[in-house]
PDB file of N, CA and C in Angstrom:
ATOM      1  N   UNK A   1      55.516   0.834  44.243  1.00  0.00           N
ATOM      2  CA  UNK A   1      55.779   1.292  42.905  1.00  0.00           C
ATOM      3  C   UNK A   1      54.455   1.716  42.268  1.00  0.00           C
ATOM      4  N   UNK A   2      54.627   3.028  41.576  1.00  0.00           N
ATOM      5  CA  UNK A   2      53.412   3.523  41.167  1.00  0.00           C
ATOM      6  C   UNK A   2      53.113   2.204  39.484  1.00  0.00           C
ATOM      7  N   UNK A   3      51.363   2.466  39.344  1.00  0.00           N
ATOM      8  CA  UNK A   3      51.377   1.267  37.981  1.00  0.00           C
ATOM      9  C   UNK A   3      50.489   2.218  37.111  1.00  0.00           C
ATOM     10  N   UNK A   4      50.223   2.010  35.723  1.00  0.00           N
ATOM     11  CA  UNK A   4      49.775   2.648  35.003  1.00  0.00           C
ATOM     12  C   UNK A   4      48.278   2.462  35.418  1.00  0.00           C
ATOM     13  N   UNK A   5      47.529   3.255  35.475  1.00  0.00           N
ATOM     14  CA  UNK A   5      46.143   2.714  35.320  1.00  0.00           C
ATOM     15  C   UNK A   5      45.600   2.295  33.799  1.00  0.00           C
ATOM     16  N   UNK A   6      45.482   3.227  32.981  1.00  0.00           N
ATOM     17  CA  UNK A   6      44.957   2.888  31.803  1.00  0.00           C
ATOM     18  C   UNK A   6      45.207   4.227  30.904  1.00  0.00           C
ATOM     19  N   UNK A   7      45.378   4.067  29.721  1.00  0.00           N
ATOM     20  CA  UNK A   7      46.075   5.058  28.801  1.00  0.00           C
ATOM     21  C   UNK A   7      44.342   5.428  27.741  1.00  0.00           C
ATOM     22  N   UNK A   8      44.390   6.646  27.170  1.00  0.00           N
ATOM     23  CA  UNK A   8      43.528   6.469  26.213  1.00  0.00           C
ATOM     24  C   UNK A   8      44.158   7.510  25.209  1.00  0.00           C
ATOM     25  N   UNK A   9      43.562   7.071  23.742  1.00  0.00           N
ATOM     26  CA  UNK A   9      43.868   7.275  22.780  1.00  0.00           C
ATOM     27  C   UNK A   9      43.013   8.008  21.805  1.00  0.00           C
ATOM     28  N   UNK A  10      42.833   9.298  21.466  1.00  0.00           N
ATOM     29  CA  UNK A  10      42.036   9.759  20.418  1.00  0.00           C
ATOM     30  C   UNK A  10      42.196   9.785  19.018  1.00  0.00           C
ATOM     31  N   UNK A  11      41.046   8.958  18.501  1.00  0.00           N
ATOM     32  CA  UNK A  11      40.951   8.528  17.065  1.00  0.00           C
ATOM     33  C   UNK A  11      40.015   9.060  16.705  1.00  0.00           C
ATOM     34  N   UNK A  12      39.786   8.926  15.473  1.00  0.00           N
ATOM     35  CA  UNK A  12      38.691   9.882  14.264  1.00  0.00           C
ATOM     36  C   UNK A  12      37.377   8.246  13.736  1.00  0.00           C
ATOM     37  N   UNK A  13      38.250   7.379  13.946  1.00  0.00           N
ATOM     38  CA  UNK A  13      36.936   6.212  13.466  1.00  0.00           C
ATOM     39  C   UNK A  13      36.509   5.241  14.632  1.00  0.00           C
ATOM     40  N   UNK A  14      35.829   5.778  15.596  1.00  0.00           N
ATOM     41  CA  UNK A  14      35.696   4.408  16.517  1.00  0.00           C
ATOM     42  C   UNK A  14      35.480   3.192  16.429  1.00  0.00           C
ATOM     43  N   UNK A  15      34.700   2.998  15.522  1.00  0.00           N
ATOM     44  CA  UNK A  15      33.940   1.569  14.984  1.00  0.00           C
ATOM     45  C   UNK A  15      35.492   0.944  14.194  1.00  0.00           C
ATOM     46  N   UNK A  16      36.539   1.516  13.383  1.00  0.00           N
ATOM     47  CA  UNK A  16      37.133   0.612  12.860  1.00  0.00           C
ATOM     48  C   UNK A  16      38.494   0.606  13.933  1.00  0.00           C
ATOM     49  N   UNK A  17      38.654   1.332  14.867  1.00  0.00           N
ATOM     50  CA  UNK A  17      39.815   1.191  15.286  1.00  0.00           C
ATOM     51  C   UNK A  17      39.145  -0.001  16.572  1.00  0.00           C
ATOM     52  N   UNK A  18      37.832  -0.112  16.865  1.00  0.00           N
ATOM     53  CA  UNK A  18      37.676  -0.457  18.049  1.00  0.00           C
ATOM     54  C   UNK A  18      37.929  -2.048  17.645  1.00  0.00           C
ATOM     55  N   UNK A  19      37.440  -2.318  16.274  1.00  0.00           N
ATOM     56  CA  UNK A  19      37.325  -3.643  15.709  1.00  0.00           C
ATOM     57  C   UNK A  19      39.057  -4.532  15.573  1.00  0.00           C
ATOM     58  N   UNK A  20      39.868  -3.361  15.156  1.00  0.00           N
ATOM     59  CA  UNK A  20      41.161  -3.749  15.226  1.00  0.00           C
ATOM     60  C   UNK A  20      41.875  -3.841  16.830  1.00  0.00           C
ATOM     61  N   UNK A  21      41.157  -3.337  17.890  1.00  0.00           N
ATOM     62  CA  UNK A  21      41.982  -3.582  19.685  1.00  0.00           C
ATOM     63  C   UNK A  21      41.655  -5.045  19.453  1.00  0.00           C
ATOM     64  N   UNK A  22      39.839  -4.753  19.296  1.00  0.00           N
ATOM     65  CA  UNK A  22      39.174  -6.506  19.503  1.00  0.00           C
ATOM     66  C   UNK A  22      40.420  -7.640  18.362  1.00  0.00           C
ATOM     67  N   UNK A  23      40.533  -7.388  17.318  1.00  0.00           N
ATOM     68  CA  UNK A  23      41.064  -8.520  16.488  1.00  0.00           C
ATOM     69  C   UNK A  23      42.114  -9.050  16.935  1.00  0.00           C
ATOM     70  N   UNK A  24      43.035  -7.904  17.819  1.00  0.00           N
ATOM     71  CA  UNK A  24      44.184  -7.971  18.334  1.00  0.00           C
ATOM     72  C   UNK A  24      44.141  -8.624  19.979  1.00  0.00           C
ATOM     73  N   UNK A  25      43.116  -9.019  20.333  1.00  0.00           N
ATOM     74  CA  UNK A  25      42.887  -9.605  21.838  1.00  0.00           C
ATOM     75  C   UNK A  25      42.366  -8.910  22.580  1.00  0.00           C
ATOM     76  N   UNK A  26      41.634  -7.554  22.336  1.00  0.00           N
ATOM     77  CA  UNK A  26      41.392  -7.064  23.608  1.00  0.00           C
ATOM     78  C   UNK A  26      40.031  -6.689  23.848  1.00  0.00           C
ATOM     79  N   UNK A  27      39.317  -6.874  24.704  1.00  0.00           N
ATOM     80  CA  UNK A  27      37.897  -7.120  25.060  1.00  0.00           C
ATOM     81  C   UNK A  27      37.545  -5.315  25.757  1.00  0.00           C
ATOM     82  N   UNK A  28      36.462  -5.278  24.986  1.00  0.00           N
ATOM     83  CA  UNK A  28      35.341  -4.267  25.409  1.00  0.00           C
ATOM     84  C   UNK A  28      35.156  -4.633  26.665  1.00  0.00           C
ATOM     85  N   UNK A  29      35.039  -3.267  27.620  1.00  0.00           N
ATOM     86  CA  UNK A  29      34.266  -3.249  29.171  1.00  0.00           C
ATOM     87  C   UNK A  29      33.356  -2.631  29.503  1.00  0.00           C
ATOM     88  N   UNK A  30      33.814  -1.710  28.382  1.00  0.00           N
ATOM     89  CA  UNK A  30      32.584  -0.226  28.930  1.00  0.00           C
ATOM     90  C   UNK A  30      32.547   0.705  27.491  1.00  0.00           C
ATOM     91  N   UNK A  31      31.582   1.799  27.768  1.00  0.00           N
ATOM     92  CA  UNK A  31      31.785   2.812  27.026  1.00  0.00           C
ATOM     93  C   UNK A  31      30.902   4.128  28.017  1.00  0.00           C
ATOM     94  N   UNK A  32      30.984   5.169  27.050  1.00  0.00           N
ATOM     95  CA  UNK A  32      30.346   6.230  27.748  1.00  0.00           C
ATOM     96  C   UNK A  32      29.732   6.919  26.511  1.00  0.00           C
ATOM     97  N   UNK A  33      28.625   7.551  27.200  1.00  0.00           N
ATOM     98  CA  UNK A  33      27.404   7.588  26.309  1.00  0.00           C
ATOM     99  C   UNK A  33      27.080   9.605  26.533  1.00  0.00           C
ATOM    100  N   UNK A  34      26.886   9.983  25.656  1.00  0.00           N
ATOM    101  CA  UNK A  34      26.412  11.065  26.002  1.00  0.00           C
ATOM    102  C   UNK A  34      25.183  11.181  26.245  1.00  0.00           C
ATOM    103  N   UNK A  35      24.093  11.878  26.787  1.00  0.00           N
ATOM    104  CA  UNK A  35      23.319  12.052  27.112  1.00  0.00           C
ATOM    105  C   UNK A  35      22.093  12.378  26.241  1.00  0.00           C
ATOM    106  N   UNK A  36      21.094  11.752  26.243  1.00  0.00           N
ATOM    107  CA  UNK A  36      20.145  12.389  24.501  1.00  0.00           C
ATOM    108  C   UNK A  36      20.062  13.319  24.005  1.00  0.00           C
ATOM    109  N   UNK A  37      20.531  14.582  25.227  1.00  0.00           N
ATOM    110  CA  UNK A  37      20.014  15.740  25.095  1.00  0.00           C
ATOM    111  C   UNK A  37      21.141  16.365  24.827  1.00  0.00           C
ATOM    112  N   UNK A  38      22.390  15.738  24.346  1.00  0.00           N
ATOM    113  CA  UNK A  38      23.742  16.299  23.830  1.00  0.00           C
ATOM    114  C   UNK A  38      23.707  15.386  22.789  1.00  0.00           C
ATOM    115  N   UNK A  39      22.975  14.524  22.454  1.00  0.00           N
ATOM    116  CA  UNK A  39      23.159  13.783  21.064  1.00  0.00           C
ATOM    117  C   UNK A  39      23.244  12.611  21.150  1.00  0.00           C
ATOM    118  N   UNK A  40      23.111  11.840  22.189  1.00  0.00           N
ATOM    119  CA  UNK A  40      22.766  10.398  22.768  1.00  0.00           C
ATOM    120  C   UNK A  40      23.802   9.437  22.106  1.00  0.00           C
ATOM    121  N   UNK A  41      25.310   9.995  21.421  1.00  0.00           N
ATOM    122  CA  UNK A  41      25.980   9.483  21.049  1.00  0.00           C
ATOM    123  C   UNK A  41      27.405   8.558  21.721  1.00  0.00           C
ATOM    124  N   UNK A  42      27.322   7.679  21.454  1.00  0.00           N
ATOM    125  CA  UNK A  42      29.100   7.232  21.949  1.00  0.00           C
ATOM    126  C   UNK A  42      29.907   8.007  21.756  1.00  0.00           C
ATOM    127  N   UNK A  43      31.211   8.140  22.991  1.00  0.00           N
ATOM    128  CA  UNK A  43      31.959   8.999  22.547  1.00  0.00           C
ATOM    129  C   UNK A  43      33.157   8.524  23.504  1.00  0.00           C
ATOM    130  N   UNK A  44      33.067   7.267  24.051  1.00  0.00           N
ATOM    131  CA  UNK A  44      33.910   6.262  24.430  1.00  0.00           C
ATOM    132  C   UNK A  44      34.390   5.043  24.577  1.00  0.00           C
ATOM    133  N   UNK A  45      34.524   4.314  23.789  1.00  0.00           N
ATOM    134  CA  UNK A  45      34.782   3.046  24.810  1.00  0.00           C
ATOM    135  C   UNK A  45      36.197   2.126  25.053  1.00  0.00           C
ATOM    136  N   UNK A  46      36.229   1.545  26.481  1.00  0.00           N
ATOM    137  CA  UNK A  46      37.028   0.691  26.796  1.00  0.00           C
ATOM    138  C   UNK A  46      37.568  -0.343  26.714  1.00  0.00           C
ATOM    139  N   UNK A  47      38.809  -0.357  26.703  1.00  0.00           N
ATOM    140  CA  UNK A  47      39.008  -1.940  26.503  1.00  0.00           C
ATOM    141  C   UNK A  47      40.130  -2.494  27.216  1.00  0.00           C
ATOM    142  N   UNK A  48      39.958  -3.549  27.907  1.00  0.00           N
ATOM    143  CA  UNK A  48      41.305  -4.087  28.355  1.00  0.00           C
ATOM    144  C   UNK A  48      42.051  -5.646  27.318  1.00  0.00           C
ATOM    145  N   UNK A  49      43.657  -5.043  27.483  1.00  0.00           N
ATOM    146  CA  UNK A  49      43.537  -5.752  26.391  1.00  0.00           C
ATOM    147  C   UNK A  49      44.423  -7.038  27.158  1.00  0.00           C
ATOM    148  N   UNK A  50      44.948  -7.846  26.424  1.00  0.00           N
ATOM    149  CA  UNK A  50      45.575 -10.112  26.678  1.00  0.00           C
ATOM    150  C   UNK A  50      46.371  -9.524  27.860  1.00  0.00           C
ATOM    151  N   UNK A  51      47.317  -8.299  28.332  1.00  0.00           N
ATOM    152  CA  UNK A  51      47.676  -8.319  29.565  1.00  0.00           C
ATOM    153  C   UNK A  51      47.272  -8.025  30.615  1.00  0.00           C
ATOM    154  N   UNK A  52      46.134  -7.366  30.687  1.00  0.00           N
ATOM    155  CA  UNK A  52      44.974  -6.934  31.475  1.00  0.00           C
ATOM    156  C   UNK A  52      45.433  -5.722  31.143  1.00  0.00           C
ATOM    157  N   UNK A  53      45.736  -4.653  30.811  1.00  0.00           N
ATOM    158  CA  UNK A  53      45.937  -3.259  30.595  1.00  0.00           C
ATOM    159  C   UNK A  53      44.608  -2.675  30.105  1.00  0.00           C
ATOM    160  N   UNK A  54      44.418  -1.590  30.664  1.00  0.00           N
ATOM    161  CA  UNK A  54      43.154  -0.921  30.499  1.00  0.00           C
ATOM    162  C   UNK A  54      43.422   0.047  29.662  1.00  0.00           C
ATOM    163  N   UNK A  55      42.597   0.601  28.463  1.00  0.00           N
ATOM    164  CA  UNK A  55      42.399   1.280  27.568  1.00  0.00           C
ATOM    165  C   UNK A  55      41.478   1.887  27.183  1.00  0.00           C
ATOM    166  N   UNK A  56      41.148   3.396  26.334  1.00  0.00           N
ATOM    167  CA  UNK A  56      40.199   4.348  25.776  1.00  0.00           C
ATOM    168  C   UNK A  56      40.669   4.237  24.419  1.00  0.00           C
ATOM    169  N   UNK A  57      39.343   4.175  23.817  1.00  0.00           N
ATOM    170  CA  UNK A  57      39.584   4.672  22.477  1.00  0.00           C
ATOM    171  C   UNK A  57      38.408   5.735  22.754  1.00  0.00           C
ATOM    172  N   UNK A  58      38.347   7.248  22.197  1.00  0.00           N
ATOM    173  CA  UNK A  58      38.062   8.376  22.819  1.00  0.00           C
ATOM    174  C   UNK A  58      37.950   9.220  21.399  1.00  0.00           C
ATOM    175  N   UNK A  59      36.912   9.948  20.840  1.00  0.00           N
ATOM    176  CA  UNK A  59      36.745  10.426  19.805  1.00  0.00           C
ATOM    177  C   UNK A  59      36.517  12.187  20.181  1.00  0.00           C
ATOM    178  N   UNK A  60      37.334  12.708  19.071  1.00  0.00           N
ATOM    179  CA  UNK A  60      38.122  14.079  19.445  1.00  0.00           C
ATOM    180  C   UNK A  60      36.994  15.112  20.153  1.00  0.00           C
ATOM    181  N   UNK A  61      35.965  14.868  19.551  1.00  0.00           N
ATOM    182  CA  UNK A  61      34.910  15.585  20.373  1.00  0.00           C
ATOM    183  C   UNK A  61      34.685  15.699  22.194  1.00  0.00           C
ATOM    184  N   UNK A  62      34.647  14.526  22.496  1.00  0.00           N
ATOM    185  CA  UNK A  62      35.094  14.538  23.508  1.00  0.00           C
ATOM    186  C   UNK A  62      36.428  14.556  24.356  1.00  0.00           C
ATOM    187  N   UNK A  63      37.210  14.353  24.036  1.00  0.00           N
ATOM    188  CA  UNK A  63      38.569  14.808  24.515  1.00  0.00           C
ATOM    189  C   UNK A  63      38.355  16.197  24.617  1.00  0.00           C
ATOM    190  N   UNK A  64      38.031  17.164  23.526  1.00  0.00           N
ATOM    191  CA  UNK A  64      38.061  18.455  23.543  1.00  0.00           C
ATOM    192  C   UNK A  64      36.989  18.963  24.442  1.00  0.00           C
ATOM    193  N   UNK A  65      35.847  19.086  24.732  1.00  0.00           N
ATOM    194  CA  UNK A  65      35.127  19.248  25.175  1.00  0.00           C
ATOM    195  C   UNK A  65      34.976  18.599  27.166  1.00  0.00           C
ATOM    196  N   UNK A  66      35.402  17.302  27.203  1.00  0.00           N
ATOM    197  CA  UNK A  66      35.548  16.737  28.709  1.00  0.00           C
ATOM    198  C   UNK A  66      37.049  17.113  29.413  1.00  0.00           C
ATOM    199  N   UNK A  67      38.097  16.370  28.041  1.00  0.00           N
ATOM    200  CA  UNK A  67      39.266  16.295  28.979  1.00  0.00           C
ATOM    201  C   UNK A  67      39.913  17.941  28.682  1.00  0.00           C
ATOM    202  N   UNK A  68      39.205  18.796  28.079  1.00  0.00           N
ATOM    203  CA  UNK A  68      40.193  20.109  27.320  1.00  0.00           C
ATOM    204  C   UNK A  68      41.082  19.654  26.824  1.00  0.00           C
ATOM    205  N   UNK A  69      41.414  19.202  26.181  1.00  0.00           N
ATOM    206  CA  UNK A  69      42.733  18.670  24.965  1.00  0.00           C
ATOM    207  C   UNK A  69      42.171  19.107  23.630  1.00  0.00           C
ATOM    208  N   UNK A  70      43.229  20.147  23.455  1.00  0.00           N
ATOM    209  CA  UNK A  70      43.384  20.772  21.840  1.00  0.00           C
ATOM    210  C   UNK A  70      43.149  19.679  20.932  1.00  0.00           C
ATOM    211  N   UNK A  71      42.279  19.463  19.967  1.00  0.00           N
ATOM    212  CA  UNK A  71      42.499  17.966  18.911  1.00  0.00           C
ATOM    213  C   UNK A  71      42.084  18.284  17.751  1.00  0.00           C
TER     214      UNK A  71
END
């Protein structure tokens, strides 16, 4: 049986949505970083949350630009 790997989600506030996965149980793993020389900014991070499910919170810039998604 095929299983989800991990879903991600594009939001406009990372810092407050990331604070509400965490409040809700779910732990930071990772993030992804752009490069200095594109602006050395976050523009991902992960989280798996109390069932082990893996998650993105993903800010529109990058969606548009990595994954091509209209946003």
């Amino acid at each position: 049986m095929a299983k989800l790997r991990h879903i991600a989600m594009v939001v406009e506030d990372m810092e407050g949505e990331s604070k509400k996965a965490e409040a809700s149980g779910a732990v930071r793993c990772g993030s992804i970083m752009l490069a200095a020389s594109e602006g050395g900014r976050e523009t991902e991070r992960k989280f798996r949350d109390p069932n082990g499910q893996v998650f993105d919170l993903t800010s529109p810039d990058y969606a548009r630009d990595f994954w091509r998604v209209a946003v």
